[in-house]
C-alpha atoms as a PDB file:
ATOM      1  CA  UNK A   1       1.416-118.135  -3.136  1.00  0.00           C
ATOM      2  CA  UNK A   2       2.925-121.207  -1.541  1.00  0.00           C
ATOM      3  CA  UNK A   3       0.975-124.401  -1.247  1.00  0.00           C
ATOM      4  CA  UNK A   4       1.316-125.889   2.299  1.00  0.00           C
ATOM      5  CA  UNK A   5      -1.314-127.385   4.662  1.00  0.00           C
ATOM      6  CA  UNK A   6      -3.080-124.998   5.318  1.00  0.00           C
ATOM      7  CA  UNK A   7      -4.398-123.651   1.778  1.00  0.00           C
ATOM      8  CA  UNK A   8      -8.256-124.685   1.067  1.00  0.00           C
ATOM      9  CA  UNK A   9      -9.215-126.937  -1.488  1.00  0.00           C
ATOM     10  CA  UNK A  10     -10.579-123.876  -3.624  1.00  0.00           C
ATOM     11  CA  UNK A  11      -7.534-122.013  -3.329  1.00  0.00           C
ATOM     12  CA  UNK A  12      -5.302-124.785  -4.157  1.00  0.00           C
ATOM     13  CA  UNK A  13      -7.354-125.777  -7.219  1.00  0.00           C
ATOM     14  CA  UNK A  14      -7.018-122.038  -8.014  1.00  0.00           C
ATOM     15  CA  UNK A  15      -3.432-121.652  -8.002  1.00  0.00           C
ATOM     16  CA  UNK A  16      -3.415-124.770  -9.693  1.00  0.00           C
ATOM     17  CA  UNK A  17      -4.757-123.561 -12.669  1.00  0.00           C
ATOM     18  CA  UNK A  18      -3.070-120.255 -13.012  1.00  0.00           C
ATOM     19  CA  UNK A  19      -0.046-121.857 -12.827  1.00  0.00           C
ATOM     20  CA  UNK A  20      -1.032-124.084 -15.618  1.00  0.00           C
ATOM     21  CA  UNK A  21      -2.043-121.063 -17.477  1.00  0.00           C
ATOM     22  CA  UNK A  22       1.115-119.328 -17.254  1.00  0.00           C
ATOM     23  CA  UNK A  23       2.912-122.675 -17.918  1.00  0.00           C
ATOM     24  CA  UNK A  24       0.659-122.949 -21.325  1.00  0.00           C
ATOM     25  CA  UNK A  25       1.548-119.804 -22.141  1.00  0.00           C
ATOM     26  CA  UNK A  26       5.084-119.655 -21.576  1.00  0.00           C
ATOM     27  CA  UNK A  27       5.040-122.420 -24.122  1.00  0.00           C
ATOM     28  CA  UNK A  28       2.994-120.449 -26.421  1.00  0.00           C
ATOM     29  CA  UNK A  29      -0.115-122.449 -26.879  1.00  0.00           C
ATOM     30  CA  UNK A  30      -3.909-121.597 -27.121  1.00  0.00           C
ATOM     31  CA  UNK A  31      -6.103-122.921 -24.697  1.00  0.00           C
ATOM     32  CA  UNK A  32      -7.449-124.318 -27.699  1.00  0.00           C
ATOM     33  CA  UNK A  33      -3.988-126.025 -29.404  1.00  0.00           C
ATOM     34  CA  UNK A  34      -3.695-127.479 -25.706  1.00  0.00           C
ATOM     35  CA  UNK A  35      -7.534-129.127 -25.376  1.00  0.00           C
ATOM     36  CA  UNK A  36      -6.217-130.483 -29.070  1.00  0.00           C
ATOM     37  CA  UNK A  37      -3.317-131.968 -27.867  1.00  0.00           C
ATOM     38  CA  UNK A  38      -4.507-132.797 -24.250  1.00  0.00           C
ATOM     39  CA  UNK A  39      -7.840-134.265 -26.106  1.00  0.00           C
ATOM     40  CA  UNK A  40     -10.096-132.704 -24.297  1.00  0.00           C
ATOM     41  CA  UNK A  41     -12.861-129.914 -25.082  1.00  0.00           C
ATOM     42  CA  UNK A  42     -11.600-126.330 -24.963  1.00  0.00           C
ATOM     43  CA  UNK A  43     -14.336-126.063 -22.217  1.00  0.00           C
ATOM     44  CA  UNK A  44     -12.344-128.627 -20.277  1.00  0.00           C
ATOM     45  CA  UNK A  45      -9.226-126.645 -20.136  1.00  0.00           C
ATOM     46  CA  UNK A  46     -10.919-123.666 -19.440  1.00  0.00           C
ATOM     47  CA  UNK A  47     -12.597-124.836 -16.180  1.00  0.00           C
ATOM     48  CA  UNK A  48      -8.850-126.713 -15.866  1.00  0.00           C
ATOM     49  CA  UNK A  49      -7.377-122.840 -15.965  1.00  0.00           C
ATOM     50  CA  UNK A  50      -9.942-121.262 -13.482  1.00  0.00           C
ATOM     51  CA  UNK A  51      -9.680-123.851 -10.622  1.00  0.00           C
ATOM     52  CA  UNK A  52     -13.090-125.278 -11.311  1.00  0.00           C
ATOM     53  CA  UNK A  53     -13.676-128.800  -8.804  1.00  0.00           C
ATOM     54  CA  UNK A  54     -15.919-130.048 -11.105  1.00  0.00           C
ATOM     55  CA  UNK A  55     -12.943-130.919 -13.545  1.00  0.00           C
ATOM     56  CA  UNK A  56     -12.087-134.850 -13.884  1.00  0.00           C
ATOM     57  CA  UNK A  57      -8.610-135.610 -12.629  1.00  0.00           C
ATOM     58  CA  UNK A  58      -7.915-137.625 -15.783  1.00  0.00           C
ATOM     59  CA  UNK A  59      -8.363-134.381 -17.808  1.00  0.00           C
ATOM     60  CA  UNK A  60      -5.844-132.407 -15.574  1.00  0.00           C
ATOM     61  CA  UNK A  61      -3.406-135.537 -16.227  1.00  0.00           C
ATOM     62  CA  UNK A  62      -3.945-135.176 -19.964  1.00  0.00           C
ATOM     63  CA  UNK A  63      -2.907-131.347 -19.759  1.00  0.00           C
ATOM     64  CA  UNK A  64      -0.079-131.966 -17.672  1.00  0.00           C
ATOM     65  CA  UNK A  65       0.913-134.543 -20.418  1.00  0.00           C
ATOM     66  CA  UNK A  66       1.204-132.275 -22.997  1.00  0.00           C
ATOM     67  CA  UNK A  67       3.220-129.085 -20.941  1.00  0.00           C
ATOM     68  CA  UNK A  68       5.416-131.590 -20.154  1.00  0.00           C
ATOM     69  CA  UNK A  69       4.297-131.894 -16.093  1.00  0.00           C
ATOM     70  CA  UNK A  70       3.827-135.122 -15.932  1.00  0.00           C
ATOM     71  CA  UNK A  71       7.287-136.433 -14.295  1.00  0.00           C
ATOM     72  CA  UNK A  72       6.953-133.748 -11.544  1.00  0.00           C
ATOM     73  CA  UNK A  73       3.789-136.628 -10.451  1.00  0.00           C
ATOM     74  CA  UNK A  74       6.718-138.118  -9.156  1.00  0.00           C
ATOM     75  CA  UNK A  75       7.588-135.306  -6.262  1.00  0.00           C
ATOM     76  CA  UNK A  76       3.808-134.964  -5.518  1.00  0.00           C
ATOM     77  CA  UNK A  77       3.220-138.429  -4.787  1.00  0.00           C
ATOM     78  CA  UNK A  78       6.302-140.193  -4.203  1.00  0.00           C
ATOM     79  CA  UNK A  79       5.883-143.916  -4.313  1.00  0.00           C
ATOM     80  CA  UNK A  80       5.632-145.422  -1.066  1.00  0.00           C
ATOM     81  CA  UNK A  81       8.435-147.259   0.649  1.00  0.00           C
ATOM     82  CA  UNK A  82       8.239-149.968   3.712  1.00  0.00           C
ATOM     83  CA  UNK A  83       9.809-148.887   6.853  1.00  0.00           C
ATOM     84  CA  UNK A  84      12.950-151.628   7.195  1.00  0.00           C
ATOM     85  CA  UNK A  85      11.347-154.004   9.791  1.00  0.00           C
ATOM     86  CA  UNK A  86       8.390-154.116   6.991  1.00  0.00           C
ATOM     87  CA  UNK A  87      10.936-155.021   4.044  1.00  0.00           C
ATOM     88  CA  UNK A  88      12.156-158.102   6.624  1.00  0.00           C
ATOM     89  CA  UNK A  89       8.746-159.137   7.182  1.00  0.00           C
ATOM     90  CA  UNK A  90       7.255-159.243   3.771  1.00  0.00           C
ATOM     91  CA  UNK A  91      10.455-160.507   2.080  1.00  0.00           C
ATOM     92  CA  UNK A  92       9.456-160.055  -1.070  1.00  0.00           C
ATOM     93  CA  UNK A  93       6.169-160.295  -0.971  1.00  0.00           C
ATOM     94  CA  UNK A  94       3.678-157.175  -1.898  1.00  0.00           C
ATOM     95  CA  UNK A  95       1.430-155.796   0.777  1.00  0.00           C
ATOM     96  CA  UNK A  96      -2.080-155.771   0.080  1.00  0.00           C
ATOM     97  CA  UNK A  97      -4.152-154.855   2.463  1.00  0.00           C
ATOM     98  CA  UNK A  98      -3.520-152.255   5.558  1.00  0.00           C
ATOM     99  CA  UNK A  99      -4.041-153.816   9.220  1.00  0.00           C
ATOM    100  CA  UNK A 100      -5.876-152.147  11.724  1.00  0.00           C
ATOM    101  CA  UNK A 101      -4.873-151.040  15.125  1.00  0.00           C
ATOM    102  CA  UNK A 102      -7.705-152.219  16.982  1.00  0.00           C
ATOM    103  CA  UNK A 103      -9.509-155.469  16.593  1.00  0.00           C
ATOM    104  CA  UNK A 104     -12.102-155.839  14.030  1.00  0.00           C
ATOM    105  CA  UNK A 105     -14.420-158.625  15.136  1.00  0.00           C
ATOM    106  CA  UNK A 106     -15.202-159.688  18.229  1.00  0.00           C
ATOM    107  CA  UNK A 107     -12.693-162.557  20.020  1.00  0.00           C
ATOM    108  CA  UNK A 108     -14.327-165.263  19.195  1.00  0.00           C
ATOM    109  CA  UNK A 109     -15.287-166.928  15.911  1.00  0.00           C
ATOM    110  CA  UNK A 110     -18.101-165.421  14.235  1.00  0.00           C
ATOM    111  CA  UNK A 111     -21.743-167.712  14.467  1.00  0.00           C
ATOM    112  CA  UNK A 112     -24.677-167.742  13.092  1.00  0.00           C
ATOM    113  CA  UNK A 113     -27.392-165.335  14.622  1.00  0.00           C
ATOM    114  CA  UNK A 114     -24.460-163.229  16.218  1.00  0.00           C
ATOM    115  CA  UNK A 115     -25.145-159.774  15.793  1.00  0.00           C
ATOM    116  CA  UNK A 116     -22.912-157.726  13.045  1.00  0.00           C
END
């Protein structure tokens, strides 16, 4: 199956896991040598391998650790770059927070009793 937009959540976690499983395998490790190496409880991996939500993302980050995943991060969520005309205005300087396209407040400077 090929992930694309339209897969559900459950689905994706699914597929997820069974290619995790197969990736595991291929390497020729127990679910229990991997919880060992990943640190985690066998139960962990387990849920990891069946596409269960309830999993903690560090744990998944831990198992792709030890098959060796963790570079492919990288692909998934590439780091973000500024559009040109962003790079001029920030020259050098690291965004921090993300603007808004309409205005926040009201015109005027806030007073006391004004109404949030």
């Amino acid at each position: 199956m090929k992930i694309d937009k339209t897969i559900t959540d459950d689905a994706l976690l699914e597929l997820l896991g069974k290619r995790l499983a197969r990736i595991r395998l291929s390497l020729n490790l127990t679910q229990q040598q991997l919880a060992e190496q990943a640190g985690l409880g066998l139960r962990t991996v387990q849920r990891l391998e069946l596409g269960v939500a309830a999993t903690q993302l560090s744990g998944f980050v831990r198992v792709c650790r030890v098959l060796g995943l963790v570079e492919g991060f990288e692909t998934l969520i590439p780091e973000a770059v500024p559009s040109p005309v962003a790079q001029l205005e920030l020259r050098g300087k690291e965004r921090r927070r993300a603007s808004s396209a309409k205005p926040v407040g009201p015109a005027g400077p806030w007073r006391w009793g004004d109404k949030a």
